[in-house]
N, C-alpha and C. Protein backbone atom coordinates (compact mmCIF):
# COMPACT_ATOMS: atom_id res chain seq x y z
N UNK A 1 -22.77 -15.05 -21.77
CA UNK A 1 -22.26 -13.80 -21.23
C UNK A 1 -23.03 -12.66 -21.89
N UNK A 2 -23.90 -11.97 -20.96
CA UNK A 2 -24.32 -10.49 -21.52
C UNK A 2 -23.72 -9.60 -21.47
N UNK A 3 -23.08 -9.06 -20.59
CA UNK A 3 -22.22 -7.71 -20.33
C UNK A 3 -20.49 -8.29 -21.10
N UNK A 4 -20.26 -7.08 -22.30
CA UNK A 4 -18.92 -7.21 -22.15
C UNK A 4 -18.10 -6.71 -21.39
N UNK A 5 -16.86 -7.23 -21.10
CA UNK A 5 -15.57 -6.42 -20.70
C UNK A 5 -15.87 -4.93 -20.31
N UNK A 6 -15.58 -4.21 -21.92
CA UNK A 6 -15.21 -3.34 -22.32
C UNK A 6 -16.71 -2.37 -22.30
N UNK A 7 -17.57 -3.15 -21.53
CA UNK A 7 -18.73 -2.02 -21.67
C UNK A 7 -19.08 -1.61 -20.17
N UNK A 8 -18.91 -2.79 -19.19
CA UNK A 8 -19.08 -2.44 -17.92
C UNK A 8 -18.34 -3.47 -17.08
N UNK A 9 -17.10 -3.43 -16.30
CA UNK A 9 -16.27 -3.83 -16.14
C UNK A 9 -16.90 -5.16 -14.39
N UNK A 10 -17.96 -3.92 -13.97
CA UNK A 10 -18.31 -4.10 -12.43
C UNK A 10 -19.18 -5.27 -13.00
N UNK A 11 -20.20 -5.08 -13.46
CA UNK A 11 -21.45 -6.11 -14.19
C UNK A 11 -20.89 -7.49 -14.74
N UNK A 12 -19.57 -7.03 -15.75
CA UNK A 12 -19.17 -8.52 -16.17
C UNK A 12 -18.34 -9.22 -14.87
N UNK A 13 -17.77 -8.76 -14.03
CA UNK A 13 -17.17 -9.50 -12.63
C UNK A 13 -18.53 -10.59 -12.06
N UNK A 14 -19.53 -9.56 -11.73
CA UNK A 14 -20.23 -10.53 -11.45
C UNK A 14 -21.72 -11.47 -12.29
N UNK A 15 -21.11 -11.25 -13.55
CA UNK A 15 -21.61 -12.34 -14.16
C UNK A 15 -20.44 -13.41 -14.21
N UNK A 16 -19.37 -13.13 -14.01
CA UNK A 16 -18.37 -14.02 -14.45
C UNK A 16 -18.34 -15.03 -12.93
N UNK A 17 -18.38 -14.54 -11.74
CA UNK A 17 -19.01 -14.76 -10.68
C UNK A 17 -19.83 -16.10 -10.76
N UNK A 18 -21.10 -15.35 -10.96
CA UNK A 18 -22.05 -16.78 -11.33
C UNK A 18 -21.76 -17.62 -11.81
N UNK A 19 -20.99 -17.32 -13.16
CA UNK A 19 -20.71 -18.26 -14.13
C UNK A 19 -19.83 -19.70 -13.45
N UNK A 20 -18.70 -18.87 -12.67
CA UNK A 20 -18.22 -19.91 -11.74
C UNK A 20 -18.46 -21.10 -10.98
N UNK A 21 -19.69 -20.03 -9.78
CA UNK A 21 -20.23 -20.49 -9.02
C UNK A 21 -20.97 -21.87 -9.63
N UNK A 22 -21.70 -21.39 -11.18
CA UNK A 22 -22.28 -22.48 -11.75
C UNK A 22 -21.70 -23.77 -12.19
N UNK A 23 -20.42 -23.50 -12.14
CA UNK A 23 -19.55 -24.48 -12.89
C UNK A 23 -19.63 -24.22 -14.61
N UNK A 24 -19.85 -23.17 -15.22
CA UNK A 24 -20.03 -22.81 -16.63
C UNK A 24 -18.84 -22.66 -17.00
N UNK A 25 -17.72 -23.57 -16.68
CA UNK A 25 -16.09 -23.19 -17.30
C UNK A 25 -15.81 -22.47 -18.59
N UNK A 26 -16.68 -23.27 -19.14
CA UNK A 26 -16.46 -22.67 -21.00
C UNK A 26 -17.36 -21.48 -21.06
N UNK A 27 -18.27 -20.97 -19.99
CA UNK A 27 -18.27 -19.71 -20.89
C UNK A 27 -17.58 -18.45 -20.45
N UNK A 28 -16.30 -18.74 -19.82
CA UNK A 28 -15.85 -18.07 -18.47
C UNK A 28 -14.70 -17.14 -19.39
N UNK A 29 -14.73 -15.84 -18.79
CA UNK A 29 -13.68 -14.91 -20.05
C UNK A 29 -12.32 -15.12 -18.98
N UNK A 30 -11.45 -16.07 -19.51
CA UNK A 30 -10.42 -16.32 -19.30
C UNK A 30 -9.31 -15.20 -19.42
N UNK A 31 -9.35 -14.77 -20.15
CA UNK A 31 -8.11 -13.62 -20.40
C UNK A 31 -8.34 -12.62 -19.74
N UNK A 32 -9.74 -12.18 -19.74
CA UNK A 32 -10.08 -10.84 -18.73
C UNK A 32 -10.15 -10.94 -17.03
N UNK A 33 -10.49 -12.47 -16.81
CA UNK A 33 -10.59 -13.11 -15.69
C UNK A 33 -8.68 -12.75 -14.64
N UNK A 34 -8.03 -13.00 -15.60
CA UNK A 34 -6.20 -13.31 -15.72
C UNK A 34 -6.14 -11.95 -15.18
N UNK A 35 -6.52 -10.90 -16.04
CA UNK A 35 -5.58 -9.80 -16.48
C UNK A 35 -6.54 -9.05 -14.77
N UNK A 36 -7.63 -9.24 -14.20
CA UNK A 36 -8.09 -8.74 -13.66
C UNK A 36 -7.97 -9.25 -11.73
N UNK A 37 -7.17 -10.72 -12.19
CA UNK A 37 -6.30 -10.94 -10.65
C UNK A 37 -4.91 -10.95 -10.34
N UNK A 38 -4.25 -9.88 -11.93
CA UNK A 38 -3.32 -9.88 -11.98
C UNK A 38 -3.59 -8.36 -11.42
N UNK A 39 -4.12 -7.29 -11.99
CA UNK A 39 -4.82 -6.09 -11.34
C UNK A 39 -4.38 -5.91 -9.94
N UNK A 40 -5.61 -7.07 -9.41
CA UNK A 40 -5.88 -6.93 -7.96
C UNK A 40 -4.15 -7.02 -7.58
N UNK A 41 -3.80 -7.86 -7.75
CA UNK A 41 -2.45 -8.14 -6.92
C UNK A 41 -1.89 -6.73 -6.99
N UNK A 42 -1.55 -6.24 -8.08
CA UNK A 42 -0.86 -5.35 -8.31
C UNK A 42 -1.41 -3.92 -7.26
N UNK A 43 -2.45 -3.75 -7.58
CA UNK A 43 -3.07 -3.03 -6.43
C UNK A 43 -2.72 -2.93 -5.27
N UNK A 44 -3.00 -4.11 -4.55
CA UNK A 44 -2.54 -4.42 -3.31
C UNK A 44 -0.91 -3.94 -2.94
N UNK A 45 -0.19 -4.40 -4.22
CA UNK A 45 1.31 -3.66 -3.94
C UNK A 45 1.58 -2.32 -4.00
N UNK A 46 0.47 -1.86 -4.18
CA UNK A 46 0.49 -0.10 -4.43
C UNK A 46 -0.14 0.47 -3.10
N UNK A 47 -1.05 -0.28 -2.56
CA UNK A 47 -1.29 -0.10 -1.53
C UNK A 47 -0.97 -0.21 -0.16
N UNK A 48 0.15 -1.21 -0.38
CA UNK A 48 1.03 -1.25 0.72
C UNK A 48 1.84 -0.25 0.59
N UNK A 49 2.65 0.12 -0.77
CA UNK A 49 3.72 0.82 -0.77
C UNK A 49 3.11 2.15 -0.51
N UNK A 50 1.87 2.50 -0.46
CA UNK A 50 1.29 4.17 -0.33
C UNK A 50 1.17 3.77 0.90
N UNK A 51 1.05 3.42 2.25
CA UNK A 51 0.20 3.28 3.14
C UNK A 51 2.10 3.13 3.96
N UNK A 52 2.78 2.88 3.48
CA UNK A 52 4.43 2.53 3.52
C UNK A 52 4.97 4.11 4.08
N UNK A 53 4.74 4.38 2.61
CA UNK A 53 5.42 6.65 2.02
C UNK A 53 4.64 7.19 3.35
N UNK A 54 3.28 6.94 3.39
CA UNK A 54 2.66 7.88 4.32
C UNK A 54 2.61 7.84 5.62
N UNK A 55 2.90 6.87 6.30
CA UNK A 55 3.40 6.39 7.63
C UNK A 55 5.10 7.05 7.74
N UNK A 56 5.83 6.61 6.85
CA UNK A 56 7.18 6.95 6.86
C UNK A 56 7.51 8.63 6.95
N UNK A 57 6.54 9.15 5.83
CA UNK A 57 6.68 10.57 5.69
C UNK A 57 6.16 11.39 6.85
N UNK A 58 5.62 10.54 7.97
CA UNK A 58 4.76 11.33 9.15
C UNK A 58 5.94 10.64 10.31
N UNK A 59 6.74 9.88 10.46
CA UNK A 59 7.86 9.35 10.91
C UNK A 59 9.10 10.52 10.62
N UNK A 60 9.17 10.99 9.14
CA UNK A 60 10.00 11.56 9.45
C UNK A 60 9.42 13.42 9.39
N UNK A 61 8.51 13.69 9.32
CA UNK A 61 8.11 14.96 9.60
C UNK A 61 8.03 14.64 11.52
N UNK A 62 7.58 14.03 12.25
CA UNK A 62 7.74 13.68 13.58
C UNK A 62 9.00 13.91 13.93
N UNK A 63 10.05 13.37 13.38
CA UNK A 63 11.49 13.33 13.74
C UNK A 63 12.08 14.75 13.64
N UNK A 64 12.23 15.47 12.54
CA UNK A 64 12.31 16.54 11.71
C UNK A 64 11.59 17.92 12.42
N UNK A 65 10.31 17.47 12.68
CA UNK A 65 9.84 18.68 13.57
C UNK A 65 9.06 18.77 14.37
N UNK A 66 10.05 18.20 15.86
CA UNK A 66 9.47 18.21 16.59
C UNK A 66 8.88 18.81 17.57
N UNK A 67 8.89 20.17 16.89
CA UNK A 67 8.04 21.31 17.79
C UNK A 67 6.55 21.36 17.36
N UNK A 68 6.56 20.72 15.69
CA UNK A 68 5.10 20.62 15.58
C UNK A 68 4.17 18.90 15.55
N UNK A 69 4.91 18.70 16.24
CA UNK A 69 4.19 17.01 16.71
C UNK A 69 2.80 17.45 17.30
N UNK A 70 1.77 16.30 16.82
CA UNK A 70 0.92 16.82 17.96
C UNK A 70 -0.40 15.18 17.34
N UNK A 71 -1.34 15.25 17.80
CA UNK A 71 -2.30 14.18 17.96
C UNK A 71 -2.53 13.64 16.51
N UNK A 72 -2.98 14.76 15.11
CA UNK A 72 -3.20 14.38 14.07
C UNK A 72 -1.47 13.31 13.49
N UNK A 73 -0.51 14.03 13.67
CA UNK A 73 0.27 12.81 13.50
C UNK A 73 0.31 11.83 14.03
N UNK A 74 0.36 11.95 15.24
CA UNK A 74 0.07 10.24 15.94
C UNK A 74 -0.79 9.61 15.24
N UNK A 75 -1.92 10.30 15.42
CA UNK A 75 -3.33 8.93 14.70
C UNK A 75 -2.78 8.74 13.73
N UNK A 76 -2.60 9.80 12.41
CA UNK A 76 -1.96 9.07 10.90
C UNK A 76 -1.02 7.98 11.21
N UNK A 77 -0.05 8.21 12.03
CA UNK A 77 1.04 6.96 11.95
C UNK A 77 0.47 5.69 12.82
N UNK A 78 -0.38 5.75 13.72
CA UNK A 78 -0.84 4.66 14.10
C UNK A 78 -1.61 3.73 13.50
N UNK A 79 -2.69 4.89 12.55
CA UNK A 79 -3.50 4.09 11.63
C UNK A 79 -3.29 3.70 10.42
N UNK A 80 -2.03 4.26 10.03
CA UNK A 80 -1.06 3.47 8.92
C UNK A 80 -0.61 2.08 9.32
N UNK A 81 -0.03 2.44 10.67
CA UNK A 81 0.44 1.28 11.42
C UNK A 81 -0.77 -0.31 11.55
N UNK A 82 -1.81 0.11 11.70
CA UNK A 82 -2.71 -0.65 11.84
C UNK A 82 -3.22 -1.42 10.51
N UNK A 83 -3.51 -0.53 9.56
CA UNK A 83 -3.82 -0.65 8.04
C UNK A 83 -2.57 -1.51 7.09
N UNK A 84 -1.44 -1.40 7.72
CA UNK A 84 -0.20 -2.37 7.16
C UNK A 84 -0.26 -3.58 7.87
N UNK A 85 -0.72 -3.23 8.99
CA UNK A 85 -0.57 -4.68 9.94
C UNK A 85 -1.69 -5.50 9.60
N UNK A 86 -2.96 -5.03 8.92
CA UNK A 86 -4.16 -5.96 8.56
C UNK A 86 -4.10 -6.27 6.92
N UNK A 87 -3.17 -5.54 6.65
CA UNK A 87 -2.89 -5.68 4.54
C UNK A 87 -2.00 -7.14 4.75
N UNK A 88 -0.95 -6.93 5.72
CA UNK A 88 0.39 -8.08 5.79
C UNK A 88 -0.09 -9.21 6.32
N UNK A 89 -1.40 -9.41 7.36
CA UNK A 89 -2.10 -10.42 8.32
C UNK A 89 -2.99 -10.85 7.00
N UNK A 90 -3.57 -10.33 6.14
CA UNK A 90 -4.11 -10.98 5.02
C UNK A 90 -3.80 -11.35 3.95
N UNK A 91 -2.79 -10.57 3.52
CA UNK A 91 -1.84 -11.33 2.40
C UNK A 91 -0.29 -11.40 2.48
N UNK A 92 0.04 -11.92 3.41
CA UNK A 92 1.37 -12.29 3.73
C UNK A 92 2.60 -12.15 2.83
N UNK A 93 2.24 -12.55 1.42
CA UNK A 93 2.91 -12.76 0.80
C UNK A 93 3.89 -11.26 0.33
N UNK A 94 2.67 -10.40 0.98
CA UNK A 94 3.58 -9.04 0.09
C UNK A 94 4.66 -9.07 1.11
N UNK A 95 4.59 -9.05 2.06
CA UNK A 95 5.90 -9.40 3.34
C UNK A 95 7.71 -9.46 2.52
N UNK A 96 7.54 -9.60 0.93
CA UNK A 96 8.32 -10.25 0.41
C UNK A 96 9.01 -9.19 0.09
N UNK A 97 8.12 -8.19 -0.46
CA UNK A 97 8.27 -6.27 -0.71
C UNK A 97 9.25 -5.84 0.10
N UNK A 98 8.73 -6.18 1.26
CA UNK A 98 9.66 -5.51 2.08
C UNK A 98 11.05 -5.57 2.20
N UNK A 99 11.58 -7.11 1.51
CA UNK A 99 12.91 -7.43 1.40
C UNK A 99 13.25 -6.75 -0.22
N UNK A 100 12.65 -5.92 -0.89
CA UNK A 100 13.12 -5.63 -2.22
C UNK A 100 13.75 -4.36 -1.71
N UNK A 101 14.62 -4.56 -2.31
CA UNK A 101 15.96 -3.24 -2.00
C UNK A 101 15.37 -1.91 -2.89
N UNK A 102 14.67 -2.42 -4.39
CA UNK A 102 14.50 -1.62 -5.40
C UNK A 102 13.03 -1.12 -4.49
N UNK A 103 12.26 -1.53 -4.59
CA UNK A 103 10.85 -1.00 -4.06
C UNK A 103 10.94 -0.39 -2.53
N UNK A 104 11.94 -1.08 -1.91
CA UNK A 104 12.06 -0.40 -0.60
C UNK A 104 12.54 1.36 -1.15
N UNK A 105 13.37 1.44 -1.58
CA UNK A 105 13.96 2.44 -2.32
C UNK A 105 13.05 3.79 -2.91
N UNK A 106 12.04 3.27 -3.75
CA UNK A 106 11.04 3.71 -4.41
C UNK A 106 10.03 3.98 -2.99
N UNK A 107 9.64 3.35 -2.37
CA UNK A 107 9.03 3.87 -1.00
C UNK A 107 9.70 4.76 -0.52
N UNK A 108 11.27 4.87 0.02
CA UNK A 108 11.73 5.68 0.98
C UNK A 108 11.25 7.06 0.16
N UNK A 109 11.96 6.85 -1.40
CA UNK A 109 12.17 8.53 -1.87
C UNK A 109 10.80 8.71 -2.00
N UNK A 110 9.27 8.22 -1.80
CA UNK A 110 7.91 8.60 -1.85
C UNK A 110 7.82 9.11 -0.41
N UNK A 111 7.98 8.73 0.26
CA UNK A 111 7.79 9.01 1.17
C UNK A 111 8.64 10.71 2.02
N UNK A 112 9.77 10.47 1.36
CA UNK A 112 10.62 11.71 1.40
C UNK A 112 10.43 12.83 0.98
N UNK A 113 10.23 12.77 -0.79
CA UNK A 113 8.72 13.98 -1.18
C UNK A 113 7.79 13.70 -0.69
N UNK A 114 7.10 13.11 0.05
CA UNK A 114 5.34 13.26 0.58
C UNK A 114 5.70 14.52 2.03
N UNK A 115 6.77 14.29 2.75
CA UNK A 115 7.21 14.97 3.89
C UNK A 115 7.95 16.34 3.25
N UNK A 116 8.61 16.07 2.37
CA UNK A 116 8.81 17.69 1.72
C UNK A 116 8.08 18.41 1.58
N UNK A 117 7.15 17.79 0.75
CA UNK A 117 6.02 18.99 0.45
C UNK A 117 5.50 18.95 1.70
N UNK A 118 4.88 17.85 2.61
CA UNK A 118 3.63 18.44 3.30
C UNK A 118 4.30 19.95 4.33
N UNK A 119 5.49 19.44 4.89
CA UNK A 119 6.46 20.02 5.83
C UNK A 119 7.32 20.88 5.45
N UNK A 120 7.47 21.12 4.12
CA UNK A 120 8.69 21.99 3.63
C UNK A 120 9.89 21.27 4.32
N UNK A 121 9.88 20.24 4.26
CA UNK A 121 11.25 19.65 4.64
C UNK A 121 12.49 19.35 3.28
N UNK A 122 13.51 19.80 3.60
CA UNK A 122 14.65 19.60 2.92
C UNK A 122 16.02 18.53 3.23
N UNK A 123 16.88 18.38 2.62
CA UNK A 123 18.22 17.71 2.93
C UNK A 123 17.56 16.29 3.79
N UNK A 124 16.32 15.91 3.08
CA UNK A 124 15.94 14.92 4.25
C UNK A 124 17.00 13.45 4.14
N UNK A 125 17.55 12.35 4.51
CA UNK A 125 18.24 10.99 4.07
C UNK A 125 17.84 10.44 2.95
N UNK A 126 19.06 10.31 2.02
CA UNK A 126 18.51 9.26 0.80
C UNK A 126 18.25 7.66 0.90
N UNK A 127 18.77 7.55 2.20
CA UNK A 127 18.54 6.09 2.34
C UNK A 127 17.41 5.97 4.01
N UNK A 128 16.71 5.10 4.06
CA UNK A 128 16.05 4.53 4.79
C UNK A 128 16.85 4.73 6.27
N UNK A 129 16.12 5.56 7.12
CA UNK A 129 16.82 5.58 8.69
C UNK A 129 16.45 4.61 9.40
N UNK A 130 15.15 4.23 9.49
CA UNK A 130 14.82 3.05 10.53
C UNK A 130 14.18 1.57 9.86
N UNK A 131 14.57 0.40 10.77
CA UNK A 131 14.48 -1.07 10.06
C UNK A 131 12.66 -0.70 10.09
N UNK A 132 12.36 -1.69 9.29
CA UNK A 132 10.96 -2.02 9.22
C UNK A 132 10.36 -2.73 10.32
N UNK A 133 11.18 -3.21 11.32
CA UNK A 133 10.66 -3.55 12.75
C UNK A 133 10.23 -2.45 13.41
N UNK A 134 11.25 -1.31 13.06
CA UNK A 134 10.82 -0.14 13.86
C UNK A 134 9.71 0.16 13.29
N UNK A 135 9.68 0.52 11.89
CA UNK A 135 8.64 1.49 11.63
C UNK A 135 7.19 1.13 11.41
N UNK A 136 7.16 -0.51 11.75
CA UNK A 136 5.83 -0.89 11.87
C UNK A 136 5.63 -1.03 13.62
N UNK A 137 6.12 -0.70 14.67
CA UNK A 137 6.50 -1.46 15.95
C UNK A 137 5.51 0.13 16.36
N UNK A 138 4.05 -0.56 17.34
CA UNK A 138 3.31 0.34 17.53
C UNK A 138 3.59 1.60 18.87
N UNK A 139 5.12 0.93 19.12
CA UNK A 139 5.26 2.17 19.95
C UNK A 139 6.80 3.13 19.90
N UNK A 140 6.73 2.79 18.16
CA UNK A 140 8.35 3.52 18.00
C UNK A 140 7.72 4.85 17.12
N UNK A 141 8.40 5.78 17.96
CA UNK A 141 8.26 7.10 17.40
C UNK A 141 10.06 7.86 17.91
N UNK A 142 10.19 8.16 16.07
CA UNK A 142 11.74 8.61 16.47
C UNK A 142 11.85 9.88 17.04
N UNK A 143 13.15 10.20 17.75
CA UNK A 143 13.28 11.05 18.47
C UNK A 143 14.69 11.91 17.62
């Protein structure tokens, strides 16, 4: 191993890469290897849950005000819509998120300040208005 860890993170991936590919087990950085597909996962759950807030928060600025609906919200919520539907078609497993009461939770109220601020919206629901059928379902827009 030439590149450490801690000196260039991108370089040692793909020496560690090779190393694989080679079958070089023993010279393979195990702990950094761990901590760095433990990362990714984690990522991915941040990325659903942002891609979650920002679809939701354009759901309920849509709902909220609907005198200023107009094309840029549609596309955002469609292409949220699309971008969840190809995150969930590739890793299924986060599918599981969606049944967490606590993280569902933590999404709604992100999503609730993301629509406050953008909208000056107030008194918005503390709890979740529509099922997750709806709010991934490419032709539900609340009224």
């Amino acid at each position: 191993m030439t590149t450490a860890y801690e000196d260039d993170v991108a370089a040692w991936a793909l020496e560690q890469v090779a190393l694989l590919r080679a079958g070089q087990w023993g010279l393979l950085d195990i702990d950094h290897i761990a901590e760095e597909i433990e990362d990714m996962n984690i990522s991915h759950r941040h990325q659903l849950a942002h891609r979650l807030a920002i679809l939701m928060a354009h759901l309920l600025k849509w709902k909220y005000q609907s005198d200023r609906r107009g094309a840029s919200w549609k596309n955002t919520i469609r292409n949220q819509r699309d971008k969840i539907g190809k995150l969930l078609k590739q890793m299924p497993s986060l599918r599981r998120l969606l049944e967490d009461p606590e993280w569902d939770q933590e999404v709604w109220d992100d999503a609730v300040d993301l629509a406050g601020r953008e909208a000056n919206l107030t008194g918005l629901p503390k709890a979740r208005e529509w099922d997750f059928g709806q709010i991934l379902s490419a032709d539900y827009f609340p009224s």
